[in-house]
C-alpha atoms as a PDB file:
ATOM      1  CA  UNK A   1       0.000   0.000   0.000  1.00  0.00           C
ATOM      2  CA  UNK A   2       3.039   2.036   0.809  1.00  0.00           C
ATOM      3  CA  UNK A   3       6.329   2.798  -1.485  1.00  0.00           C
ATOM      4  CA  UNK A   4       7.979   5.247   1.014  1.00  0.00           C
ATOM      5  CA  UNK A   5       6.841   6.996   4.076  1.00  0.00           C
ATOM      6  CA  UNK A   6       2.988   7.652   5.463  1.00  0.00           C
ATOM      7  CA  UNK A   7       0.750  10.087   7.441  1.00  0.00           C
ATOM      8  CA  UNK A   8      -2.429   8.281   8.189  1.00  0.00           C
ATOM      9  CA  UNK A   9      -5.744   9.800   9.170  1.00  0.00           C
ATOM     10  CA  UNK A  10      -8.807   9.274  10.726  1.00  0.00           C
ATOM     11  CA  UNK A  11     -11.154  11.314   9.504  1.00  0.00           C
ATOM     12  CA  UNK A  12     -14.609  12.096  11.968  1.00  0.00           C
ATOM     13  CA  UNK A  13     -17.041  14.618  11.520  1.00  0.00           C
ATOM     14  CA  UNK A  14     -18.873  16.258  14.264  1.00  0.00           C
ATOM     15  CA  UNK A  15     -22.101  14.901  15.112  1.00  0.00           C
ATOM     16  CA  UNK A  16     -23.716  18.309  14.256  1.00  0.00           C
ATOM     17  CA  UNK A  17     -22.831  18.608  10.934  1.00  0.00           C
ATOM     18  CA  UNK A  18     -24.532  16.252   8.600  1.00  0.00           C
ATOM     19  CA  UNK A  19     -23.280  14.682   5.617  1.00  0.00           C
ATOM     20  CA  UNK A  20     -21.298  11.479   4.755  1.00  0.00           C
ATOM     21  CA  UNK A  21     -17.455  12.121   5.868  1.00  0.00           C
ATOM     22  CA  UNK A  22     -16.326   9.068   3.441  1.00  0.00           C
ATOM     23  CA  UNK A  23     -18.032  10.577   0.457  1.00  0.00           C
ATOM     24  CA  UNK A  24     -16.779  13.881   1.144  1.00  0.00           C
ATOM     25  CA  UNK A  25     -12.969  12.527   1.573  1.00  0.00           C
ATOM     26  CA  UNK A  26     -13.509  10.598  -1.452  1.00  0.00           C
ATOM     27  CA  UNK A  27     -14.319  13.523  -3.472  1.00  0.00           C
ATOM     28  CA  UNK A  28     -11.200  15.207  -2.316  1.00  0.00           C
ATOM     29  CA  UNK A  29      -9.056  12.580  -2.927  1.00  0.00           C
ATOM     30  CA  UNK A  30     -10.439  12.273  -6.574  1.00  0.00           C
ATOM     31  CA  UNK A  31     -11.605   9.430  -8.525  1.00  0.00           C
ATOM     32  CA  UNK A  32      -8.952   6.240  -8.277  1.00  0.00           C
ATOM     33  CA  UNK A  33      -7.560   5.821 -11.867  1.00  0.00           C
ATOM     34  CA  UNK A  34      -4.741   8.745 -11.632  1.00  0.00           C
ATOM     35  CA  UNK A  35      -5.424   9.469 -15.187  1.00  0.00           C
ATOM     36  CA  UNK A  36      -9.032  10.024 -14.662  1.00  0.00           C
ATOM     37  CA  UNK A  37      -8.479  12.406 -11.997  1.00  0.00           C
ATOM     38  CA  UNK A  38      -5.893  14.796 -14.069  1.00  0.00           C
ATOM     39  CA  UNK A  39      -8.511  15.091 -16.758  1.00  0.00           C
ATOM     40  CA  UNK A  40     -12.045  15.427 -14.867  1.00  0.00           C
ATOM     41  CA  UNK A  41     -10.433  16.407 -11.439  1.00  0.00           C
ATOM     42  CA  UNK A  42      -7.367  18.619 -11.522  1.00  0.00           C
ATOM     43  CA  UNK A  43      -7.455  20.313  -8.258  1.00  0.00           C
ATOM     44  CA  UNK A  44      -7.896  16.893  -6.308  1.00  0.00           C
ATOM     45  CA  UNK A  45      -5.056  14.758  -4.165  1.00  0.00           C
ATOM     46  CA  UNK A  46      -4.546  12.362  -6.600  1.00  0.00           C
ATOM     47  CA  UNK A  47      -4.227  14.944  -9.425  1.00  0.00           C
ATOM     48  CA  UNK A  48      -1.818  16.806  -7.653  1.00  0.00           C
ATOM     49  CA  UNK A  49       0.048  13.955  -6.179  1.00  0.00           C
ATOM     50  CA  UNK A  50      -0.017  10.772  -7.966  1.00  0.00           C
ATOM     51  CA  UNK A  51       2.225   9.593 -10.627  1.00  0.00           C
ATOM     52  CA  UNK A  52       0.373   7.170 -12.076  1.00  0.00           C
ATOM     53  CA  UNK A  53      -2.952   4.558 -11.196  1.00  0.00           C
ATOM     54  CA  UNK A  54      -0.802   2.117  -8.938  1.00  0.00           C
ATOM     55  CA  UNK A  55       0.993   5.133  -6.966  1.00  0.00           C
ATOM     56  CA  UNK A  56      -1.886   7.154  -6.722  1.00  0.00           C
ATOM     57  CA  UNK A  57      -1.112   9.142  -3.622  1.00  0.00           C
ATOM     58  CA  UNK A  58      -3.844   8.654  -1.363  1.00  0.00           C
ATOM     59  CA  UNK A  59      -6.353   5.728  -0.082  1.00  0.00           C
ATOM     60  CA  UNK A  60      -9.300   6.294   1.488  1.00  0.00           C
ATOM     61  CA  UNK A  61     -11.847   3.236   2.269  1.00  0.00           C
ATOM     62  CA  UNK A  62     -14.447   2.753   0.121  1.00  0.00           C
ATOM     63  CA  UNK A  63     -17.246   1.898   2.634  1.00  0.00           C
ATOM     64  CA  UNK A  64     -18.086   3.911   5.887  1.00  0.00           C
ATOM     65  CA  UNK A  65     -17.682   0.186   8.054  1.00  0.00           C
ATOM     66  CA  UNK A  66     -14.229  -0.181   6.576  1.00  0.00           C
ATOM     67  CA  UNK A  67     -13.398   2.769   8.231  1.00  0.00           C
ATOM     68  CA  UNK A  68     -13.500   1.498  11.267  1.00  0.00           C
ATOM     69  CA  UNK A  69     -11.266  -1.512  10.081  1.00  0.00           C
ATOM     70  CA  UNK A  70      -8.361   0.166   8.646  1.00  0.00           C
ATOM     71  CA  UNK A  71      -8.497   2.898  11.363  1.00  0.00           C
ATOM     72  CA  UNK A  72      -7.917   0.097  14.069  1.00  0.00           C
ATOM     73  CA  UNK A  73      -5.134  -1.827  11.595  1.00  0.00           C
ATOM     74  CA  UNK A  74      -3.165   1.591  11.494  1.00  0.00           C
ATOM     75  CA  UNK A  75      -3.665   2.709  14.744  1.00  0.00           C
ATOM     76  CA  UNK A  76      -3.796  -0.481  16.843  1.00  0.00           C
ATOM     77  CA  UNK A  77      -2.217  -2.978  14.740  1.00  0.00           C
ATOM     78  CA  UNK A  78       1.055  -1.114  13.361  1.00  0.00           C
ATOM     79  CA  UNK A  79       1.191   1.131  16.273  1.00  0.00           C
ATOM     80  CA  UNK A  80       1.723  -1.754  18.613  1.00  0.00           C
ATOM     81  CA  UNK A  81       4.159  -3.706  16.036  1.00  0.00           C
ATOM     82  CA  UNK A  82       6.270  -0.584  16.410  1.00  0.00           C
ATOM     83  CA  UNK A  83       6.218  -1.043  20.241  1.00  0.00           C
ATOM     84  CA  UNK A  84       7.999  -4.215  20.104  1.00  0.00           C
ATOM     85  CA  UNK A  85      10.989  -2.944  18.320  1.00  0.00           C
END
């Protein structure tokens, strides 16, 4: 998932604000195919960033309850791996 280097996120919104936080990441980070995302969405992450479809520049899940998943495999999973060094 990685060639280099990381910052992960997890992204929440506050309960008073409505909306869908994964759709409105998603639409920052631009669609997935790099190319795409040059040509329809310039001014997005993986416009700006990526080089090409496989080093795209950003992931974000694809489904709110995945979320939840890959926040706890970053945060729990790799944070205590690092602990044992």
């Amino acid at each position: 998932m990685s060639s280099g280097s990381l910052i992960a996120l997890e992204l929440k919104r506050d309960n008073n604000l409505s909306g869908n936080v994964v759709e409105d990441f998603r639409g920052q980070a631009g669609p997935w195919d790099y190319s795409v995302a040059c040509e329809l969405h310039p001014h997005s992450v993986r416009a700006k960033f990526g080089k090409s479809t496989v080093a795209n520049a950003i992931h974000c899940t694809d489904i709110p309850k995945d979320g939840v998943i890959e926040c706890e495999y970053f945060f729990k999973v790799l944070a205590g791996r690092q602990g044992m060094r």
